[in-house]
C-alpha atoms as a PDB file:
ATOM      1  CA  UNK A   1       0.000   0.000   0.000  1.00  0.00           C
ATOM      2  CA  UNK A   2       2.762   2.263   0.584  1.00  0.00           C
ATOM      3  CA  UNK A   3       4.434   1.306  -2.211  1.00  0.00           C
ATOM      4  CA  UNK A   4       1.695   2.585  -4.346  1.00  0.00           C
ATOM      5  CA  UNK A   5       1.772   6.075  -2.634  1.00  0.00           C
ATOM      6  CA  UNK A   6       5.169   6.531  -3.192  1.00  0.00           C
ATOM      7  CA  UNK A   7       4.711   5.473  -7.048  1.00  0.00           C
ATOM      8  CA  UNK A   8       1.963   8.218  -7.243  1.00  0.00           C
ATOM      9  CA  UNK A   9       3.800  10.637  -5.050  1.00  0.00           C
ATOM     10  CA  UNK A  10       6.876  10.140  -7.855  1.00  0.00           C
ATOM     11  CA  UNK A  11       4.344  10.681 -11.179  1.00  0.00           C
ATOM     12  CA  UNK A  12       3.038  14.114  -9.375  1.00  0.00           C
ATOM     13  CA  UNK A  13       6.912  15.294  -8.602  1.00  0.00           C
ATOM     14  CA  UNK A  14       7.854  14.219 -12.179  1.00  0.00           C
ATOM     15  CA  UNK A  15       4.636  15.674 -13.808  1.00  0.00           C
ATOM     16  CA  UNK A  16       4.296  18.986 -11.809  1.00  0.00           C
ATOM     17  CA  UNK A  17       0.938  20.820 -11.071  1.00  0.00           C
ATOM     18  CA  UNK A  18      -0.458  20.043 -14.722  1.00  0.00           C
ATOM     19  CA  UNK A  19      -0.637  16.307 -13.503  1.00  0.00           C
ATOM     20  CA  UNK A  20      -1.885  16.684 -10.296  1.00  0.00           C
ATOM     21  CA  UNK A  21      -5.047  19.208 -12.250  1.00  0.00           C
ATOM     22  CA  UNK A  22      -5.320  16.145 -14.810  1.00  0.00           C
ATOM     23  CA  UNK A  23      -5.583  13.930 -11.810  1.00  0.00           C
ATOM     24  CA  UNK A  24      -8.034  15.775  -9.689  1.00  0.00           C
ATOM     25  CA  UNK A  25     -10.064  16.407 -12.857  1.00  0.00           C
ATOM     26  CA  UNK A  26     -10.228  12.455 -13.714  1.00  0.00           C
ATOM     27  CA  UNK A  27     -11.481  11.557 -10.413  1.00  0.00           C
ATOM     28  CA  UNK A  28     -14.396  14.600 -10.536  1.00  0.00           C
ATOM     29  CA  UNK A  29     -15.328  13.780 -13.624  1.00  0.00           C
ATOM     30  CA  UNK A  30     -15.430  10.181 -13.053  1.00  0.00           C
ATOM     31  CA  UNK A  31     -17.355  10.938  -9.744  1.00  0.00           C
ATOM     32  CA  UNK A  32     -19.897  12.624 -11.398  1.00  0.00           C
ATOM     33  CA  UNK A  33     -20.522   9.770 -14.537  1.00  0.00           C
ATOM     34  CA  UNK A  34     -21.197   7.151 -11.697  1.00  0.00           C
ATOM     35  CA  UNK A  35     -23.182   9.600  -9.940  1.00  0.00           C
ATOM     36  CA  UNK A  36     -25.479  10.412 -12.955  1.00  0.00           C
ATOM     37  CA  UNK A  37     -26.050   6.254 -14.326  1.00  0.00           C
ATOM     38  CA  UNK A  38     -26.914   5.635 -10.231  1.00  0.00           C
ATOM     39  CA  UNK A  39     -29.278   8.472 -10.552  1.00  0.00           C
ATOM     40  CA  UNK A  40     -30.972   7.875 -14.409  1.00  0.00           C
ATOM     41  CA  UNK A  41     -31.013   3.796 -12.903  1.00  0.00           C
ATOM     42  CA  UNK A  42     -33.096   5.295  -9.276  1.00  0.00           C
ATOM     43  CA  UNK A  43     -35.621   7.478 -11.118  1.00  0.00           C
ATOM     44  CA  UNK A  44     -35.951   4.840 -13.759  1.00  0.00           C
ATOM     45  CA  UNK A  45     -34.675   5.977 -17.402  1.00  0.00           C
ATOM     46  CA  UNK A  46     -34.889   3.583 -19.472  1.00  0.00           C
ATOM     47  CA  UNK A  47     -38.328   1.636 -18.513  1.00  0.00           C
ATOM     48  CA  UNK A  48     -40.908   2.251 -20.244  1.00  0.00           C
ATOM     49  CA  UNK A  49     -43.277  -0.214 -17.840  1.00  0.00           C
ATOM     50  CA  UNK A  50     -45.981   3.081 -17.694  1.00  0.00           C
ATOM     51  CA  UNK A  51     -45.739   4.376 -21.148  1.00  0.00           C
ATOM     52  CA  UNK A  52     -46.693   0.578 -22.408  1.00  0.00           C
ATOM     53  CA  UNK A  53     -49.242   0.519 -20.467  1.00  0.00           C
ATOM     54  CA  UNK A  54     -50.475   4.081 -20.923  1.00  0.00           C
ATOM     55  CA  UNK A  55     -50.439   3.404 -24.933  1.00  0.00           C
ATOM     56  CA  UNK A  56     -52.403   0.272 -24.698  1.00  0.00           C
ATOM     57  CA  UNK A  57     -54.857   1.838 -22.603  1.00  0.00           C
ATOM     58  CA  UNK A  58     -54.844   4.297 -25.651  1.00  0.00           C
ATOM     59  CA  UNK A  59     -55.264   1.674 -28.168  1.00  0.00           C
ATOM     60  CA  UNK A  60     -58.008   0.633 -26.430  1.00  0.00           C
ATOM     61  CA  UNK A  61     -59.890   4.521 -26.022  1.00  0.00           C
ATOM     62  CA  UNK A  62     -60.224   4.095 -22.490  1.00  0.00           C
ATOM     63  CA  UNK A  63     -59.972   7.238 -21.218  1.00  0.00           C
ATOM     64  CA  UNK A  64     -60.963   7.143 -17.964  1.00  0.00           C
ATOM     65  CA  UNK A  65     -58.260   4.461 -16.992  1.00  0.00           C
ATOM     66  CA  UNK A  66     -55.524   6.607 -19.360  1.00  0.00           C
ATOM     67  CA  UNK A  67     -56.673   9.816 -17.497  1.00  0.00           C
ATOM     68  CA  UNK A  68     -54.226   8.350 -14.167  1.00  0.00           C
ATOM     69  CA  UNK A  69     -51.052   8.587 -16.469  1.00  0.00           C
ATOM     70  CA  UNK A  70     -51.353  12.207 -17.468  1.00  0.00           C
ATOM     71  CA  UNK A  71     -53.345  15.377 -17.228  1.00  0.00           C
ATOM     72  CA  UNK A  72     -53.952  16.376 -21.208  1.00  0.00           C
ATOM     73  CA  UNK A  73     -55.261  12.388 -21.498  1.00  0.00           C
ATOM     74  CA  UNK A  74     -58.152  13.431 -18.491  1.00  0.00           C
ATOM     75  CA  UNK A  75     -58.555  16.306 -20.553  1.00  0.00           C
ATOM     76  CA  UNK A  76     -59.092  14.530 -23.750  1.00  0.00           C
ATOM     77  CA  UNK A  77     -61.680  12.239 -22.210  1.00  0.00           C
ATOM     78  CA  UNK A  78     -63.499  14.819 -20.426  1.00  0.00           C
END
């Protein structure tokens, strides 16, 4: 484990500031790619379990049933 510090502590002597701002900006923007797929994967992108069953309740012109999954569809069957 120390062994690996040291290595790292070398590559920022040899590399200067410009490395250590490469570095720093690695880690952020890796931080904020796994923070954005947990996010899109807890609100649900990419399931589209509602919209099926919003457009078969389309298909099927049953408005009052649609009207739950959005306000212009209660509008439509009003």
């Amino acid at each position: 484990m120390v062994d690996i510090f040291a290595q790292i502590h070398t590559l920022m002597k040899m590399g200067g500031p410009v490395v250590m701002l490469l570095v720093l900006l690695s880690v952020l923007s890796s931080a904020a790619i796994l923070y954005k797929l947990w996010h899109f994967s807890y609100i649900g992108i990419g399931r589209h379990k509602r919209a099926r069953q919003a457009l078969v309740l389309w298909r099927e012109a049953d408005g009052r049933r649609l009207s739950r999954f959005s306000n212009r569809a209660r509008l439509l069957s009003a």
